[in-house]
C-alpha atoms as a PDB file:
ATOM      1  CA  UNK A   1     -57.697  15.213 134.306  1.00  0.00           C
ATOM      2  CA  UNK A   2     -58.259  12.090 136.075  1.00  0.00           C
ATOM      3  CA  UNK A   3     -58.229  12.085 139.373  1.00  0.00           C
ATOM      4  CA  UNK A   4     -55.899  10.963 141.885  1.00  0.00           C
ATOM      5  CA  UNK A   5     -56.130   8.021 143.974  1.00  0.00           C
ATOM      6  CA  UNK A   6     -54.181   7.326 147.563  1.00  0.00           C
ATOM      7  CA  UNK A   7     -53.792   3.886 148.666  1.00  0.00           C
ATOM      8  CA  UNK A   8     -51.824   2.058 150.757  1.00  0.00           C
ATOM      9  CA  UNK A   9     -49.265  -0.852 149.102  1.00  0.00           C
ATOM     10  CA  UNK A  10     -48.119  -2.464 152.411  1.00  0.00           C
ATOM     11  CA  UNK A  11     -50.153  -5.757 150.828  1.00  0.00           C
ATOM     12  CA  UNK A  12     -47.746  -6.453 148.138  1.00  0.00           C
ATOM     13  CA  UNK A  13     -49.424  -4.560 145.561  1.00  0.00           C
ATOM     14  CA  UNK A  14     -52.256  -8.146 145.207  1.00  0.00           C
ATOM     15  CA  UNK A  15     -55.083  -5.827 145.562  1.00  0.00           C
ATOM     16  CA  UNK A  16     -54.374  -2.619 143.830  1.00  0.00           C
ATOM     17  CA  UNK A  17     -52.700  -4.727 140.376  1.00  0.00           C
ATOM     18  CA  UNK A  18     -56.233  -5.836 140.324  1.00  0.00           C
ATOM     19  CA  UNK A  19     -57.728  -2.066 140.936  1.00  0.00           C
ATOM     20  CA  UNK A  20     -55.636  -0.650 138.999  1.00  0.00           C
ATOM     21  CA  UNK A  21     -54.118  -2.406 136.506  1.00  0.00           C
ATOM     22  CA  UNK A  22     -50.361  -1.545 134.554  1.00  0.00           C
ATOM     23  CA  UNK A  23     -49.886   1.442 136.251  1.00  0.00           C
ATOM     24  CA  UNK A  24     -49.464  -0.408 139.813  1.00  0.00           C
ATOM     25  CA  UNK A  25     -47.528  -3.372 137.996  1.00  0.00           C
ATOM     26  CA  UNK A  26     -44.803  -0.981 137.382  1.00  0.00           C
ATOM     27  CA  UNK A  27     -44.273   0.111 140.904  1.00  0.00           C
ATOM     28  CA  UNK A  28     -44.709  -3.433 142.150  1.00  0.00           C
ATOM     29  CA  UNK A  29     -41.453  -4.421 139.634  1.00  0.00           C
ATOM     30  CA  UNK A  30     -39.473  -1.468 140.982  1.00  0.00           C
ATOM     31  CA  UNK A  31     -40.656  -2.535 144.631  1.00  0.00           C
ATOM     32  CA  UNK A  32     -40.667   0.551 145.978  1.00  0.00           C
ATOM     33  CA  UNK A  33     -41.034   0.046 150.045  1.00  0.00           C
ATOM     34  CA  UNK A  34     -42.468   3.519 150.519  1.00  0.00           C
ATOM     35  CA  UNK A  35     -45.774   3.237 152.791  1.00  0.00           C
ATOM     36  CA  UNK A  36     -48.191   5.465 150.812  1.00  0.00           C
ATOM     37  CA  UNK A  37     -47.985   5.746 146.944  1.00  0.00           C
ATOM     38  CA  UNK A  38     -50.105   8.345 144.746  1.00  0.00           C
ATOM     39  CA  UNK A  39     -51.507   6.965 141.481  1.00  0.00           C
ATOM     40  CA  UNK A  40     -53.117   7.811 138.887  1.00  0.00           C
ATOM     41  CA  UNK A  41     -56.499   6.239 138.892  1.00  0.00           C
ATOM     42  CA  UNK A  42     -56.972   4.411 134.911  1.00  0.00           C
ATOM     43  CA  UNK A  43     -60.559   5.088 135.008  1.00  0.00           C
ATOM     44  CA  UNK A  44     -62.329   8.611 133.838  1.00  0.00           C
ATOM     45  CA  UNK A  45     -63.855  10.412 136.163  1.00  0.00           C
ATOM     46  CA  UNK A  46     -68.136  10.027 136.013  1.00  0.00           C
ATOM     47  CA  UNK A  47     -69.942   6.712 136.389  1.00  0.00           C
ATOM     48  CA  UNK A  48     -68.621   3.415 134.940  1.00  0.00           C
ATOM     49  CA  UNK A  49     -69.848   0.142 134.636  1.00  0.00           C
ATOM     50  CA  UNK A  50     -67.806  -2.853 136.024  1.00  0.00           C
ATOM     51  CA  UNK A  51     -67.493  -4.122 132.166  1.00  0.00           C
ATOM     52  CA  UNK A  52     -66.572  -0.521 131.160  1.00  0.00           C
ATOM     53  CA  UNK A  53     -63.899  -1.095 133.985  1.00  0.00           C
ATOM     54  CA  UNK A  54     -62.854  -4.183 132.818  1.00  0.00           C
ATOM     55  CA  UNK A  55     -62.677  -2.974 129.346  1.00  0.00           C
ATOM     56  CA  UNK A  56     -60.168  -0.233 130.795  1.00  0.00           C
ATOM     57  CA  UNK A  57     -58.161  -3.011 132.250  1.00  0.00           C
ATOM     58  CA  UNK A  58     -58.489  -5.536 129.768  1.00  0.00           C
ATOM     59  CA  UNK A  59     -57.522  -2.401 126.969  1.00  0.00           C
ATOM     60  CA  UNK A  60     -54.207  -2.078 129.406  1.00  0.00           C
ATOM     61  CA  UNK A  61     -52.934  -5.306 129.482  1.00  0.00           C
ATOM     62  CA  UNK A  62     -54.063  -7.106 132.138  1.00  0.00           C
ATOM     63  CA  UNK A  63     -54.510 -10.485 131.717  1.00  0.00           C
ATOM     64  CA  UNK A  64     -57.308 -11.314 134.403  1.00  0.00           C
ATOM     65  CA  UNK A  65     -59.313  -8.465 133.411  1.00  0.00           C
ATOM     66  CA  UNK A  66     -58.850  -9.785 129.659  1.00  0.00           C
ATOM     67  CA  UNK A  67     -60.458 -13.023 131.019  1.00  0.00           C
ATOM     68  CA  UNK A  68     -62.977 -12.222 133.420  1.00  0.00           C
ATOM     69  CA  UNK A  69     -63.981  -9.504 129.815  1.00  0.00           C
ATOM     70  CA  UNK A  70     -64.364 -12.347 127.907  1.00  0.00           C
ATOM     71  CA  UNK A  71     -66.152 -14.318 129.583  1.00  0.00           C
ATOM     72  CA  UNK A  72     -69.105 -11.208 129.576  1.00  0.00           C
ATOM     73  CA  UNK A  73     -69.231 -12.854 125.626  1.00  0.00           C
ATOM     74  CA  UNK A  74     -71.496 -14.935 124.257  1.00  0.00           C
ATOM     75  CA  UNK A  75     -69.600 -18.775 123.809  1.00  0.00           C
ATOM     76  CA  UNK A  76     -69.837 -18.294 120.026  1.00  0.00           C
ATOM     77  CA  UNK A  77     -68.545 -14.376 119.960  1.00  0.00           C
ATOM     78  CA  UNK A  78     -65.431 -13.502 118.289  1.00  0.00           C
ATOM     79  CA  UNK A  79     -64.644 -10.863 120.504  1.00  0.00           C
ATOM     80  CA  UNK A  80     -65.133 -13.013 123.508  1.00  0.00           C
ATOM     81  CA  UNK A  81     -62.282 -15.551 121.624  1.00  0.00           C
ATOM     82  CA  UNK A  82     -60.078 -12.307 120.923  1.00  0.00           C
ATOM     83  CA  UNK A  83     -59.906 -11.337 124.748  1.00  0.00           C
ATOM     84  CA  UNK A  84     -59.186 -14.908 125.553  1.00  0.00           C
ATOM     85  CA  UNK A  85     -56.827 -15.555 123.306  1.00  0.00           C
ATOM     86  CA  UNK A  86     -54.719 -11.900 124.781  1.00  0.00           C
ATOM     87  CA  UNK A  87     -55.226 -13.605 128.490  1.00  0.00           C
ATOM     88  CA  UNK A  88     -53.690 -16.870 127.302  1.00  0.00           C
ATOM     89  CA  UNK A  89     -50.962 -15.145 125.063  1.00  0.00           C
ATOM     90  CA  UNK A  90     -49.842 -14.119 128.346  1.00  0.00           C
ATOM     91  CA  UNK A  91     -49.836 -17.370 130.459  1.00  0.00           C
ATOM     92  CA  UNK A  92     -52.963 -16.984 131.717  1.00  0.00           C
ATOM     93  CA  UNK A  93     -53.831 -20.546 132.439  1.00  0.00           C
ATOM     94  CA  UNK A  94     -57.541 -20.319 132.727  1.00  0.00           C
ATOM     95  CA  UNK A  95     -58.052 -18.567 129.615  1.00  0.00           C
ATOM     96  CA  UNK A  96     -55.534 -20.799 128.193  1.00  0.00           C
ATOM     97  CA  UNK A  97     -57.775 -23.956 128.694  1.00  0.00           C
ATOM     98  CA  UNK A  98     -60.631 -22.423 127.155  1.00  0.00           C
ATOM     99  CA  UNK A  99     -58.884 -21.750 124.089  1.00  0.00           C
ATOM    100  CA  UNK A 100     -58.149 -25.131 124.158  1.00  0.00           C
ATOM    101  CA  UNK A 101     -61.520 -26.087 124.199  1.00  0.00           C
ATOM    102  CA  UNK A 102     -62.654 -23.714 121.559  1.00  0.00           C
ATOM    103  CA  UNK A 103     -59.996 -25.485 119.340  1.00  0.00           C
ATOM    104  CA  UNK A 104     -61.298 -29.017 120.637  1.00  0.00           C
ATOM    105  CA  UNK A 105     -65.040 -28.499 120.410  1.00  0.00           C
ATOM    106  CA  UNK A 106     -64.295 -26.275 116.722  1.00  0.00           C
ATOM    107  CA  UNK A 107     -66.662 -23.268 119.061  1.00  0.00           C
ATOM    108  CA  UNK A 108     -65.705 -19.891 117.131  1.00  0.00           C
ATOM    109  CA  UNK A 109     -62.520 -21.298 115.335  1.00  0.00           C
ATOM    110  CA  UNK A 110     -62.422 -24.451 112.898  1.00  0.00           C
ATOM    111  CA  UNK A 111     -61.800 -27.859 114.938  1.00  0.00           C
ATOM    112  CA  UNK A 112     -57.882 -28.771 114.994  1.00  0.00           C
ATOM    113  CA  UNK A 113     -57.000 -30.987 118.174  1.00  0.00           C
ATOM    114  CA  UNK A 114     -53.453 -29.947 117.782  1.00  0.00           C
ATOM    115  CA  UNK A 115     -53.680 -26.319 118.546  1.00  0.00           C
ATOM    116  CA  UNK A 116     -56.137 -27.513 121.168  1.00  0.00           C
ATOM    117  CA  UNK A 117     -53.630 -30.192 122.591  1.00  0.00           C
ATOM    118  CA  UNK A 118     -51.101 -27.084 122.893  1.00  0.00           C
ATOM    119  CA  UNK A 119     -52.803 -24.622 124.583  1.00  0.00           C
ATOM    120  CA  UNK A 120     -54.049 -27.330 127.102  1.00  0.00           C
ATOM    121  CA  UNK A 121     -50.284 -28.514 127.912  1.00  0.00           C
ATOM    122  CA  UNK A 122     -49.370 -25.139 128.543  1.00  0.00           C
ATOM    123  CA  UNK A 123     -52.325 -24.758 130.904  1.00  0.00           C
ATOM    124  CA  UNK A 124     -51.624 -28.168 132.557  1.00  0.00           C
ATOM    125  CA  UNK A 125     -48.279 -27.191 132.952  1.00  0.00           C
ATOM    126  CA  UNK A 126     -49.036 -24.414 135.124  1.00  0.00           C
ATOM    127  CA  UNK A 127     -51.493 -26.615 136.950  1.00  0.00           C
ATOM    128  CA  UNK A 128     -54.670 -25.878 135.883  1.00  0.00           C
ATOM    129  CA  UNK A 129     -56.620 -28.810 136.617  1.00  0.00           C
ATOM    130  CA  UNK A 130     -59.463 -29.133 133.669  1.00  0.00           C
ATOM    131  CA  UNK A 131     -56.503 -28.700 131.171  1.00  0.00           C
ATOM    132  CA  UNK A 132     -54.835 -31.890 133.244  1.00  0.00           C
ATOM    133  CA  UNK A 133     -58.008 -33.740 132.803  1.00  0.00           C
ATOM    134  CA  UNK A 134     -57.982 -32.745 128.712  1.00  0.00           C
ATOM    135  CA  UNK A 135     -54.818 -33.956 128.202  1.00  0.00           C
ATOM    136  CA  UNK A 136     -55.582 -37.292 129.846  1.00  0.00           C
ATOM    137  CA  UNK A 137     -59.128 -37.284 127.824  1.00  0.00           C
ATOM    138  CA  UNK A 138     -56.835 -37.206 124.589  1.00  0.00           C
ATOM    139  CA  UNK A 139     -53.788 -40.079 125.925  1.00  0.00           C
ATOM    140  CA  UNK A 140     -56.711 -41.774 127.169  1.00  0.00           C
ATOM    141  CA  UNK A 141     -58.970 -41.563 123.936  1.00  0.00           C
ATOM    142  CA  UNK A 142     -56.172 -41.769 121.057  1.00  0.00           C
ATOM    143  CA  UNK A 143     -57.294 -38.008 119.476  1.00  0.00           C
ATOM    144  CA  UNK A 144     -55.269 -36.994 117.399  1.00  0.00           C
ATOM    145  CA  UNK A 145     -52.460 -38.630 119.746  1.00  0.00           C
ATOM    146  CA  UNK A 146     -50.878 -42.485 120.020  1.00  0.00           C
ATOM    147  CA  UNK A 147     -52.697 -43.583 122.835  1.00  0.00           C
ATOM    148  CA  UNK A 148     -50.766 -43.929 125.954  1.00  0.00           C
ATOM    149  CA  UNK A 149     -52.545 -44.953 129.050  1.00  0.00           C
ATOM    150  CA  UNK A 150     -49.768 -44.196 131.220  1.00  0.00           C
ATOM    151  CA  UNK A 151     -50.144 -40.500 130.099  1.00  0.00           C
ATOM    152  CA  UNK A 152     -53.438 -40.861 130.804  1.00  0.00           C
ATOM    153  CA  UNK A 153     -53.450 -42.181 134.525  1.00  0.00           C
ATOM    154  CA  UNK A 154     -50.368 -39.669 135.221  1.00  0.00           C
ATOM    155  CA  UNK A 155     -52.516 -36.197 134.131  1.00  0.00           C
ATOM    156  CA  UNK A 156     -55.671 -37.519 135.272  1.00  0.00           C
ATOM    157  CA  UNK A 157     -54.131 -37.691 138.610  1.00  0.00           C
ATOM    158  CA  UNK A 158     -52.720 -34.613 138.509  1.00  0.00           C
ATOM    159  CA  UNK A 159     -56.270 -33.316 137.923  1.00  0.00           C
ATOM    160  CA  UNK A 160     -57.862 -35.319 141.225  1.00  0.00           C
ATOM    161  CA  UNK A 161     -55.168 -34.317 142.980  1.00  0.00           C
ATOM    162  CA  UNK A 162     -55.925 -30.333 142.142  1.00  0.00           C
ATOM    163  CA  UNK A 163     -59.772 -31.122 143.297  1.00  0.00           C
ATOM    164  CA  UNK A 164     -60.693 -32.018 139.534  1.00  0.00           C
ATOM    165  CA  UNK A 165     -63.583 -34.475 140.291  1.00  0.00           C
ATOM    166  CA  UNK A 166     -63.641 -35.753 136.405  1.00  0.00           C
ATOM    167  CA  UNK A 167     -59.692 -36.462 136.911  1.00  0.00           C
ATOM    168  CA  UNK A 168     -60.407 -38.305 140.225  1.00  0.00           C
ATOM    169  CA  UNK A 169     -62.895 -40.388 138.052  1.00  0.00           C
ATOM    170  CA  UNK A 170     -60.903 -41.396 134.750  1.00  0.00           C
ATOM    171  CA  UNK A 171     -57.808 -42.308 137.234  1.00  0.00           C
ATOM    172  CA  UNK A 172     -60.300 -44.375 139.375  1.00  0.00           C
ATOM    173  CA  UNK A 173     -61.111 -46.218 135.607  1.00  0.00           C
ATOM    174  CA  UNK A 174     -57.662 -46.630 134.706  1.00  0.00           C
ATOM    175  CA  UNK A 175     -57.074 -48.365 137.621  1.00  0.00           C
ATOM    176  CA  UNK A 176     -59.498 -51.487 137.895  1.00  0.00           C
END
């Protein structure tokens, strides 16, 4: 039996999703208002490792712990790709951009600028800044794409303007 855990989820559940994974999810999407909740903690009982507790979490769904396991992988490890690949399936933007980069640099997968271009609009989309600067890097270069300077100038700005110093650059070069 594992044991039980009492916290308090006055803090919008931020913390504890991160503790504790699914099982707090589904109170936070019922939003229950009551002060003190008991859960059931996902982890055995006994020592554990903070990779055996990301495992847990990664096993479980969640998409930061899927991540954060990943990146424990070697660059060139399957499994590492497999974890990031469950993180981005889910919208994960970080993990999202690194698949994009495994698909642009041909790292664990064979090279196809396509799927790359793909996962790094759906990670610019959501504002993540080194999938901006990608996306401008192909408008900018012609890969695989017409180029389209315009493109270019428009997603490395987006990039500066998220703190993206290699975005702040190329739209600096576009414009002189």
């Amino acid at each position: 039996m594992r044991p039980l855990i009492k916290k308090n989820i006055s803090c919008r559940f931020f913390i504890l999703t991160i503790l504790l994974g699914s099982a707090i999810n589904a109170i936070a999407a019922n939003n229950l208002a009551a002060d003190n909740v008991l859960v059931e903690s996902p982890f055995p009982t006994g020592y554990q490792t903070e990779t055996d507790k990301l495992q847990i979490l990664a096993e479980n769904g969640n998409a930061k712990a899927q991540y954060d396991l990943a990146n424990t992988y070697s660059d060139y490890s399957s499994t590492g790709f497999d974890w990031y690949q469950k993180a981005a399936n889910q919208d994960y933007p970080k993990a999202q951009t690194i698949i994009g980069k495994k698909y642009a640099y041909g790292n664990v997968v064979v090279r196809d600028d396509l799927k790359a271009l793909e996962w790094f609009r759906k990670a610019a989309n959501q504002g993540e800044a080194e999938a901006q600067n990608w996306l401008a890097v192909f408008y900018d270069s012609g890969r695989s794409i017409r180029i389209n300077k315009t493109k270019a100038k428009e997603w490395y700005g987006k990039a500066c303007d998220n703190g993206y110093q290699k975005g702040c650059d190329g739209y600096k070069r576009l414009n002189n």
